[in-house]
Protein backbone atom coordinates (compact mmCIF):
# COMPACT_ATOMS: atom_id res chain seq x y z
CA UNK A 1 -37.33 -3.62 -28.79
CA UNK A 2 -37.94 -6.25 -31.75
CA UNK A 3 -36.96 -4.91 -34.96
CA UNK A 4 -39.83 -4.67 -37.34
CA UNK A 5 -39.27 -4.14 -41.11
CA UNK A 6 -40.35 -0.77 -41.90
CA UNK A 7 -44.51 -0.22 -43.60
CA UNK A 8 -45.14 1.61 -46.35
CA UNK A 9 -48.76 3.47 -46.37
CA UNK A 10 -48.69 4.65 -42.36
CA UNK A 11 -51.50 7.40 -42.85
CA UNK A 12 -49.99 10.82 -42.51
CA UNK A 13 -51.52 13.12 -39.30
CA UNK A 14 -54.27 15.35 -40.20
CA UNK A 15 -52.61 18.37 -38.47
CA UNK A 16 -48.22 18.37 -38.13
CA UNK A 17 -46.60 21.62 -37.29
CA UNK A 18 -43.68 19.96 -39.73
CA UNK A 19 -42.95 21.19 -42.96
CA UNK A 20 -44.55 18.10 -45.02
CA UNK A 21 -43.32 18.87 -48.28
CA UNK A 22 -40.16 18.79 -47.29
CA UNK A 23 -37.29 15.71 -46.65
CA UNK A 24 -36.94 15.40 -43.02
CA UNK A 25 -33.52 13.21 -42.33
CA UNK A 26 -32.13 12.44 -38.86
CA UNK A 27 -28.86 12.23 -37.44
CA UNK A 28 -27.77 11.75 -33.60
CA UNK A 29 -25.31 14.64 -33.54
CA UNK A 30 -24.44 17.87 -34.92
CA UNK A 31 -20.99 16.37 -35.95
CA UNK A 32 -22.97 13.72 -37.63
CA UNK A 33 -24.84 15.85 -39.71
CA UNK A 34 -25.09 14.18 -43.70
CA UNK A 35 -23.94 15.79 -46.39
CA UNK A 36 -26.71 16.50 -48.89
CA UNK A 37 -26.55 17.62 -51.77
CA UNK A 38 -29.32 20.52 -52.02
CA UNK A 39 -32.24 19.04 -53.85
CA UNK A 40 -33.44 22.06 -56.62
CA UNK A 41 -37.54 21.56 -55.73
CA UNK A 42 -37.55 19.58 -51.88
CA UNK A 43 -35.83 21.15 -48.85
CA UNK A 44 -34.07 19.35 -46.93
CA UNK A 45 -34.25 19.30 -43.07
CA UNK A 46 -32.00 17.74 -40.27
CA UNK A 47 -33.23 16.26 -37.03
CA UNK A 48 -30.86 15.97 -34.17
CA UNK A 49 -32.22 12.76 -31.82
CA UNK A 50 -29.45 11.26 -29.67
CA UNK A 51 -31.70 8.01 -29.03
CA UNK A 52 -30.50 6.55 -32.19
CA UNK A 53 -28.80 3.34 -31.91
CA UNK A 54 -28.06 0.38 -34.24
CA UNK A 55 -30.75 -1.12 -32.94
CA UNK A 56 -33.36 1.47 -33.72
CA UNK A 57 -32.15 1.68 -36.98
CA UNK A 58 -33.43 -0.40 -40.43
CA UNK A 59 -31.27 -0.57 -43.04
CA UNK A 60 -32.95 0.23 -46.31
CA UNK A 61 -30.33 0.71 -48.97
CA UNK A 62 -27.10 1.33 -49.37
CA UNK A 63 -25.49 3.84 -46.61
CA UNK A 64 -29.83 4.73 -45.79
CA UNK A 65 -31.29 3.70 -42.85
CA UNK A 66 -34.84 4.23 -41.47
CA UNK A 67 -35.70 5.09 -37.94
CA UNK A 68 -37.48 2.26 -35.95
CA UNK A 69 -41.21 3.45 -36.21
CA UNK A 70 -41.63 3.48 -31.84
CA UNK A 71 -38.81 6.35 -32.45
CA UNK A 72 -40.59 8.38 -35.02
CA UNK A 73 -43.38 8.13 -33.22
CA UNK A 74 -41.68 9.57 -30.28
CA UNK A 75 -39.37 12.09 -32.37
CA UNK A 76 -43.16 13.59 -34.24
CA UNK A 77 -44.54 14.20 -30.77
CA UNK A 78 -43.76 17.90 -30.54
CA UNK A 79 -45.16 18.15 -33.71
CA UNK A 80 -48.39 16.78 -33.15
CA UNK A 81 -51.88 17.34 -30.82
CA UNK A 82 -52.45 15.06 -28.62
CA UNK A 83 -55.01 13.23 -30.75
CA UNK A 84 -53.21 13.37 -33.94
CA UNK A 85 -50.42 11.46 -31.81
CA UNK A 86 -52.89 8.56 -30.71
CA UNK A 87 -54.01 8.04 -33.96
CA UNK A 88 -50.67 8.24 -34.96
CA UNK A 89 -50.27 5.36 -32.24
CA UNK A 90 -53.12 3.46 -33.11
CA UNK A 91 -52.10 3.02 -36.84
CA UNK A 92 -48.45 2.39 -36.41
CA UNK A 93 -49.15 -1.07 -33.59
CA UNK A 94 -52.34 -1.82 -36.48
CA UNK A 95 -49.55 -1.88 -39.37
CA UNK A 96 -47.75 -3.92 -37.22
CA UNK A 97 -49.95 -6.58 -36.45
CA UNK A 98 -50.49 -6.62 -40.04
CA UNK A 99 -46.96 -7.63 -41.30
CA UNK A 100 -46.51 -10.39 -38.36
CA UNK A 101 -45.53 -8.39 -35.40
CA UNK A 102 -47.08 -9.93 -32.08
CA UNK A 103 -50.45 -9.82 -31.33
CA UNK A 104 -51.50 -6.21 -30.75
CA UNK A 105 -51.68 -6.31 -26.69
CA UNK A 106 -48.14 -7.55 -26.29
CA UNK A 107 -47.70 -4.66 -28.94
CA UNK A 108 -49.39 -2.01 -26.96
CA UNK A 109 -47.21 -2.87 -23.84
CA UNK A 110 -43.43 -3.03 -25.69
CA UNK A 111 -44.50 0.63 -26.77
CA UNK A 112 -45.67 1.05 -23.87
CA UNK A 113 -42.22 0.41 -22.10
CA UNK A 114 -40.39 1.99 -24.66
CA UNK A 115 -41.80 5.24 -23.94
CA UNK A 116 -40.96 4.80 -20.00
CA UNK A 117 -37.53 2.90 -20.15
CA UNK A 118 -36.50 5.98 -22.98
CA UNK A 119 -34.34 8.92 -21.46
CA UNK A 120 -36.11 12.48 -21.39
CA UNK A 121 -36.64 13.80 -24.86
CA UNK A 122 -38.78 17.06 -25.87
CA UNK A 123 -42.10 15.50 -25.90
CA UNK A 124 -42.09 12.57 -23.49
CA UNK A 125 -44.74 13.85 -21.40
CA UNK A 126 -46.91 14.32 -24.25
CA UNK A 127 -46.18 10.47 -25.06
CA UNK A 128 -47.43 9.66 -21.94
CA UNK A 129 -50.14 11.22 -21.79
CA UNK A 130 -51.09 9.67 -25.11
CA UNK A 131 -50.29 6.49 -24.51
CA UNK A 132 -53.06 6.45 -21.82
CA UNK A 133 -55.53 6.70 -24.57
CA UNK A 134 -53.60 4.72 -27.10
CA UNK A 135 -55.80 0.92 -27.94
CA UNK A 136 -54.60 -2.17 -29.64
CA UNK A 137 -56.91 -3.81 -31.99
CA UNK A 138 -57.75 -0.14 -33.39
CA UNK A 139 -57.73 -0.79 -37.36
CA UNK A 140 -58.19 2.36 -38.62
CA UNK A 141 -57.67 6.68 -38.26
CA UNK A 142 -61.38 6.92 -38.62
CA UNK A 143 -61.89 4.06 -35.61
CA UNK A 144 -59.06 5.99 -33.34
CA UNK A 145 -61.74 8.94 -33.81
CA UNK A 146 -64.44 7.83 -32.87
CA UNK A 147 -62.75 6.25 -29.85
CA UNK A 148 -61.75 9.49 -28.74
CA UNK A 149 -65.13 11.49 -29.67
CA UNK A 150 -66.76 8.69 -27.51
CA UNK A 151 -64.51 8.95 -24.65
CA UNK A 152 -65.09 12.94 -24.91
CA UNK A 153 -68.54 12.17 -23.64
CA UNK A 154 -67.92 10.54 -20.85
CA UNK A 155 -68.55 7.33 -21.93
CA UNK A 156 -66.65 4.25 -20.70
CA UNK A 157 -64.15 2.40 -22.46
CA UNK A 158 -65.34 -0.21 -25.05
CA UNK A 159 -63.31 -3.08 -26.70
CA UNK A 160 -62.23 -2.26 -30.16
CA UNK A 161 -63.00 -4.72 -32.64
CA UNK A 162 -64.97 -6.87 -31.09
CA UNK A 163 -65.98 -10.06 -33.29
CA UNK A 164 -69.63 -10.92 -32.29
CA UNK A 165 -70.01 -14.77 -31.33
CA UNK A 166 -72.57 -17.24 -33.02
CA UNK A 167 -73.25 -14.92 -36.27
CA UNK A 168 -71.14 -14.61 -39.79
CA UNK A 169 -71.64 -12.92 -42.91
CA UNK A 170 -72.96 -14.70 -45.84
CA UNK A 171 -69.09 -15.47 -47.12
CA UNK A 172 -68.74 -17.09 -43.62
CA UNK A 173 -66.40 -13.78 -42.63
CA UNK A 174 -66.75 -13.24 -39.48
CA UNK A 175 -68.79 -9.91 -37.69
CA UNK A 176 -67.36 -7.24 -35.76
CA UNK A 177 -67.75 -4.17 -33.99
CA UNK A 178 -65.74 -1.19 -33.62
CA UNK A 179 -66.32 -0.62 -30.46
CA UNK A 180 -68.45 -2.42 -28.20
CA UNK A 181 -69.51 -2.80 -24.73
CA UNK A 182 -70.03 -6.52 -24.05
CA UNK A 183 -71.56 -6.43 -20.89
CA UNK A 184 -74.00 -4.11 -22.03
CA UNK A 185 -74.54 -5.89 -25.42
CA UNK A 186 -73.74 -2.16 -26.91
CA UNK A 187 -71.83 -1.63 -30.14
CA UNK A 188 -70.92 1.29 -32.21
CA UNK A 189 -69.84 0.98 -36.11
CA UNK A 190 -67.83 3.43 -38.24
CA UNK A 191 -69.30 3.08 -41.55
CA UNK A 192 -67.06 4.98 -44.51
CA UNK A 193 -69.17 6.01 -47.43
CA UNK A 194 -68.25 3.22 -49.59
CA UNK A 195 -70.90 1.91 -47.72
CA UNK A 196 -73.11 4.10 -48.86
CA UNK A 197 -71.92 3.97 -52.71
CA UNK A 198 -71.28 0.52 -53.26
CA UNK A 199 -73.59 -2.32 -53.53
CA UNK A 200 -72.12 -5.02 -52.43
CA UNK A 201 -70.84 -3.05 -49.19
């Protein structure tokens, strides 16, 4: 497992049976357990997850460490549905890719092994099962959607992000698709309303 520098902005899940408000801190055993000093207005909330190693850990600060994000991904899986947890999936190899990670397929697989080289944990299965829907190359919560309302149909997997050969914007960006079906010459765009409100959009 390479050891990425932890992202700030990872988009919260919609729906998380965990007490958001709260500070949620893990340790590996119950003789490892932190002493914290009660904060008066946040509550404070200890995780046991034996998985932790150095390696899965980031150093932040002095004596505070962050969990590798393939572990919190794993460690929020009894907490989530199964849809909040691929577009948890989704967003966390996206952030990735942004900050110089690998390109998002060799991404896709390392998580990918991670989740089937890891020893049981409470919500393996459920990783499993999401990783089966899990895409690289999906930019945004709003993309993973639509991914999943399209597969809900019936409808066949597209490629996300597809950039469309032999046509640019006027700024010589190049154009892509959300999802598309290349053989089919099919594509489907998520538009966010700033599309609708601004101008230039």
């Amino acid at each position: 497992m390479n050891d990425y520098e932890p992202i700030p902005g990872e988009p919260v899940p919609s729906h998380c049976n965990l007490d958001t408000a709260a500070l949620h801190v893990t340790v590996r055993t119950r003789s490892g357990r932190p002493h914290i000093r009660p904060l008066k207005s946040v509550p404070v909330i200890v995780h046991i997850w034996s998985h932790c190693t150095p390696q899965s850990l980031i150093h932040i600060s002095n004596g505070v460490h962050a969990l590798h994000v393939f572990h919190v991904w794993a460690q929020l899986s009894p907490y989530l549905s199964t849809e909040d947890l691929v577009v948890l999936g989704d967003s966390i190899l996206a952030m990735l890719v942004r900050n110089g990670a690998p390109d998002a397929d060799k991404l896709y697989l390392e998580l990918q092994r991670f989740i089937k080289e890891m020893p049981p944990f409470r919500g393996k299965s459920i990783c499993r099962q999401a990783m089966t829907l899990v895409r690289p190359n999906v930019w945004s919560p709003a993309e993973s959607s639509l991914q999943l309302g399209v597969q809900r149909h019936g409808i066949p997997d597209g490629r996300c992000n597809v950039v469309v050969p032999g046509i640019t914007f006027r700024s010589g960006a190049a154009i892509s698709l959300d999802i598309a079906w290349v053989e089919f010459k099919v594509g489907v765009e998520y538009d966010g309303d700033h599309h609708r409100t601004d101008k230039v959009q």
